[in-house]
Protein backbone atom coordinates (compact mmCIF):
# COMPACT_ATOMS: atom_id res chain seq x y z
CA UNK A 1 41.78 46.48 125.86
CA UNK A 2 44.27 44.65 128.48
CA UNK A 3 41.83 42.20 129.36
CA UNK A 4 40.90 41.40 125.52
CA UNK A 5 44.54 40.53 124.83
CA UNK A 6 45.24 38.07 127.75
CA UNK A 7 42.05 36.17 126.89
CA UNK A 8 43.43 36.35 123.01
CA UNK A 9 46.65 35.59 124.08
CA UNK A 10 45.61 32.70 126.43
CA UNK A 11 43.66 31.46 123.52
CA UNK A 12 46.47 31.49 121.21
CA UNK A 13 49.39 30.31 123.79
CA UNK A 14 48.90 26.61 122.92
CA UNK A 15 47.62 26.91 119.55
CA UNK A 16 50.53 26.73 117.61
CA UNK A 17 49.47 26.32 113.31
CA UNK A 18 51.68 23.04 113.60
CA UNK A 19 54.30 21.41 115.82
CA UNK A 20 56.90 23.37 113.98
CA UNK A 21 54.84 26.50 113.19
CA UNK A 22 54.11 30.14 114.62
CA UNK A 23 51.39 31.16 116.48
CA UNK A 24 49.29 33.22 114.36
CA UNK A 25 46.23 36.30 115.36
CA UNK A 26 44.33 36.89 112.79
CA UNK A 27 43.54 40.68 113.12
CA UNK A 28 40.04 41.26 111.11
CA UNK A 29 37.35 43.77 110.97
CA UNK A 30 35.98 46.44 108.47
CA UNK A 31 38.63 48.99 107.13
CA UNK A 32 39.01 52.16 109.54
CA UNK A 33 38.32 49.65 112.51
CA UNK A 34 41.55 50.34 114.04
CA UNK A 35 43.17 46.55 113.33
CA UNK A 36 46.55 48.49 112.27
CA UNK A 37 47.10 50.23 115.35
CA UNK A 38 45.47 47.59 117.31
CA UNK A 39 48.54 45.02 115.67
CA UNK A 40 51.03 47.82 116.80
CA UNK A 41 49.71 47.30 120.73
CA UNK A 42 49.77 43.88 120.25
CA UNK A 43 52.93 43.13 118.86
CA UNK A 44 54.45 45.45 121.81
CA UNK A 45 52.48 43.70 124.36
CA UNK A 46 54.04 40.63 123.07
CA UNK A 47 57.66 41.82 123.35
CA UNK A 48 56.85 42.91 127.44
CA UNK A 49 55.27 39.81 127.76
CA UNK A 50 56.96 36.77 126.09
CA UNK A 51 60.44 38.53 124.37
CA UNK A 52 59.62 37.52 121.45
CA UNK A 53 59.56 39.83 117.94
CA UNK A 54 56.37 39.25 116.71
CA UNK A 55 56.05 39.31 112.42
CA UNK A 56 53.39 41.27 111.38
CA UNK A 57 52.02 41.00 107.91
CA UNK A 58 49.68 43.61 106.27
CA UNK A 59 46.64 42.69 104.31
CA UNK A 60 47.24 46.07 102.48
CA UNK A 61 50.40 44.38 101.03
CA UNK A 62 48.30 41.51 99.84
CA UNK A 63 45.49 42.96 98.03
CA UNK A 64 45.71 43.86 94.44
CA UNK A 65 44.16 47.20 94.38
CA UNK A 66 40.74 48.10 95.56
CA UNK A 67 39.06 45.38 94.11
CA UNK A 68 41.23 42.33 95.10
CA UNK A 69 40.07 41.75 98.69
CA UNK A 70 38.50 37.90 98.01
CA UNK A 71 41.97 37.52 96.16
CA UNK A 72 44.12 38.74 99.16
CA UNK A 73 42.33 35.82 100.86
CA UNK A 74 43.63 33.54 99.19
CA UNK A 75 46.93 35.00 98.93
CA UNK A 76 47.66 35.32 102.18
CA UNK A 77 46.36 31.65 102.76
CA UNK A 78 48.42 29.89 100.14
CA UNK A 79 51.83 32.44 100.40
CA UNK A 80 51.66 32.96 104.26
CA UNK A 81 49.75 30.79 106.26
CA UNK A 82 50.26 27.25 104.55
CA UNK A 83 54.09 27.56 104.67
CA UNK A 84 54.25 28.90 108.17
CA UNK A 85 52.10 25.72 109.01
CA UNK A 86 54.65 23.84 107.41
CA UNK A 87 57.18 25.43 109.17
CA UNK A 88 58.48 26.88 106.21
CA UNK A 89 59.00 30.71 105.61
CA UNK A 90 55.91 32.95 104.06
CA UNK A 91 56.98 34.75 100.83
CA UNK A 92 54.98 37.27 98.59
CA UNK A 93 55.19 39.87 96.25
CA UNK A 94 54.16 43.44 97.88
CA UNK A 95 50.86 44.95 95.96
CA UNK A 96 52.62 49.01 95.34
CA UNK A 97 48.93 50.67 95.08
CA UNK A 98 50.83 53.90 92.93
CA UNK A 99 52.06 51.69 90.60
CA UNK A 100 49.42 49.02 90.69
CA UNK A 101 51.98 46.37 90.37
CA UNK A 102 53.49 43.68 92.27
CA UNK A 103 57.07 44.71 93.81
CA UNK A 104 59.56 43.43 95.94
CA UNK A 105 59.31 40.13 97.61
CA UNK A 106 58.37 40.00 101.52
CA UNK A 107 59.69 37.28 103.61
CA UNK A 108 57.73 35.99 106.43
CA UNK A 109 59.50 33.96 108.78
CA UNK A 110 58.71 31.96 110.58
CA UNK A 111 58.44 32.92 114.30
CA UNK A 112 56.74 32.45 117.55
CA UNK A 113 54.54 34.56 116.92
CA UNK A 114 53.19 36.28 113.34
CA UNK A 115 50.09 38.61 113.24
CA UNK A 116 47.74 39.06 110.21
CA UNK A 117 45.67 42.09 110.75
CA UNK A 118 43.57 43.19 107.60
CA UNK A 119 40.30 42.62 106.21
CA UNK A 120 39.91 38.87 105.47
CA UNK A 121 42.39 37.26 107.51
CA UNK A 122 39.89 35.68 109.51
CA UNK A 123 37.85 34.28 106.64
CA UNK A 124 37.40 30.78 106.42
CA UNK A 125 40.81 29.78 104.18
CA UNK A 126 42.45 31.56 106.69
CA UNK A 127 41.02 30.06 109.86
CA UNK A 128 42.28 26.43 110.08
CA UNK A 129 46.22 28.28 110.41
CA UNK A 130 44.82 30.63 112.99
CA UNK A 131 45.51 30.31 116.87
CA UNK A 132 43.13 33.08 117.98
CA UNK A 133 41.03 35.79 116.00
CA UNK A 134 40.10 39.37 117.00
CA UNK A 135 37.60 41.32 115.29
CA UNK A 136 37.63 45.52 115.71
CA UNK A 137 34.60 47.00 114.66
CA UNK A 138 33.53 50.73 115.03
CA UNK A 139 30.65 52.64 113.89
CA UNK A 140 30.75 52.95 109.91
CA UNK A 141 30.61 56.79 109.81
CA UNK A 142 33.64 56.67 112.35
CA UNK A 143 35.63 54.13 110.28
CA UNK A 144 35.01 56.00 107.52
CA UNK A 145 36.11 59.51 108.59
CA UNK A 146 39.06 57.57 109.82
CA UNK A 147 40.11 55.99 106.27
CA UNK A 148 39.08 60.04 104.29
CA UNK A 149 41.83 61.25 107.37
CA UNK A 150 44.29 59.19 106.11
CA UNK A 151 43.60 59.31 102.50
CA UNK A 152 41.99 62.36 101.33
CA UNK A 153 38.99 63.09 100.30
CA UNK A 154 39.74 61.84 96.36
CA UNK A 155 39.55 58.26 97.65
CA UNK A 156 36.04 58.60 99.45
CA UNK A 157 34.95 56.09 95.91
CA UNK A 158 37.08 54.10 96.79
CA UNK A 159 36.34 53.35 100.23
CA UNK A 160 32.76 53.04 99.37
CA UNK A 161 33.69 50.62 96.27
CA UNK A 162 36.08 48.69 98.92
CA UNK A 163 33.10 48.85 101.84
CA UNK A 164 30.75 46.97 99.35
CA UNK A 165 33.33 44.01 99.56
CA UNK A 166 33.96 44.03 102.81
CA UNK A 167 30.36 43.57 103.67
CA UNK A 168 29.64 41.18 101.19
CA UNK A 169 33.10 39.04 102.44
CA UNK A 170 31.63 39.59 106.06
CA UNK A 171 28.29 38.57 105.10
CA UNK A 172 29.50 35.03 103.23
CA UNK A 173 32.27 34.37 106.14
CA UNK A 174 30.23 35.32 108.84
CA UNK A 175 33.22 36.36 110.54
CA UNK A 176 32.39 38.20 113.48
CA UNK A 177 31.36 34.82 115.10
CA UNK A 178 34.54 33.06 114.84
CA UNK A 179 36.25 35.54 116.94
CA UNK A 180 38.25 34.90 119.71
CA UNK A 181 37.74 38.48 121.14
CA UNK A 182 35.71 41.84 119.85
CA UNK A 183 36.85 45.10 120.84
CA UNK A 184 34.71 48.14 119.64
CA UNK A 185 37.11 50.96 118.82
């Protein structure tokens, strides 16, 4: 996994999203692919490595339940990314999946470093802000033991309903090719 973050890394060291802007990973893969936990190494990596506090903002804050992935996209894009390109701080409202409402308001700031890990934030709208992509993938059984784990069994529809998306959003974006690195998990 070392080895796949100094090539990211390397790739993403003079990419910033504009003179005044962060360097942004895009973290993307199918759900239960590890891109959470994989953003967690990362992030520490780059507090050994350069000092700096990375941000690090969730897709699962973005989407607006399990059927807003292609929205998230576009969230993220126009809330996160454009400002930070602009040099300007990311703001959106947090998706609370109990209440299935928008809640408080997250502020991104702008930083030498943010990280995007969900599903989508390597899809085309996102791209042109990005300075280096991974992409986690594991077997679909795996990912999906992975997401009942953490969920409970009662959301196993849901994570089929949400896998249908993915797939489709994967399919469209072709994705998997724009990546900087791929790390099976």
């Amino acid at each position: 996994m070392n080895d796949a973050i100094d090539v990211l890394l390397a790739h993403a060291r003079p990419r910033r999203s504009s003179p005044h802007g962060s360097r942004v990973v895009g973290i993307d893969g199918p759900s239960g692919a590890g891109k959470t936990t994989f953003a967690d190494y990362l992030a520490a990596e780059l507090l050994t490595q350069t000092g700096a506090v990375p941000q690090i903002v969730h897709m699962d804050d973005l989407y607006p339940g399990w059927d807003g992935l292609v929205e998230a996209v576009d969230l993220v894009t126009n809330q996160v990314l454009e400002p930070l390109s602009r040099g300007d701080d990311g703001l959106f409202r947090r998706w609370d999946w109990e209440a299935s409402e928008r809640r408080e308001l997250i502020r991104v700031p702008v930083a030498d470093w943010v990280l995007v890990e969900g599903v989508g934030s390597g899809s085309s709208p996102c791209r042109p802000h990005l300075s280096a992509l991974a992409w986690l993938e594991a077997d679909r059984k795996v990912r999906m033991a992975r997401g009942i784990a953490r969920d409970g069994e009662s959301f196993r529809p849901h994570w089929e309903r949400w896998a249908v998306q993915e797939e489709q959003l994967f399919e469209a974006e072709d994705t998997r090719t724009h990546a900087t690195v791929i790390l099976k998990t």
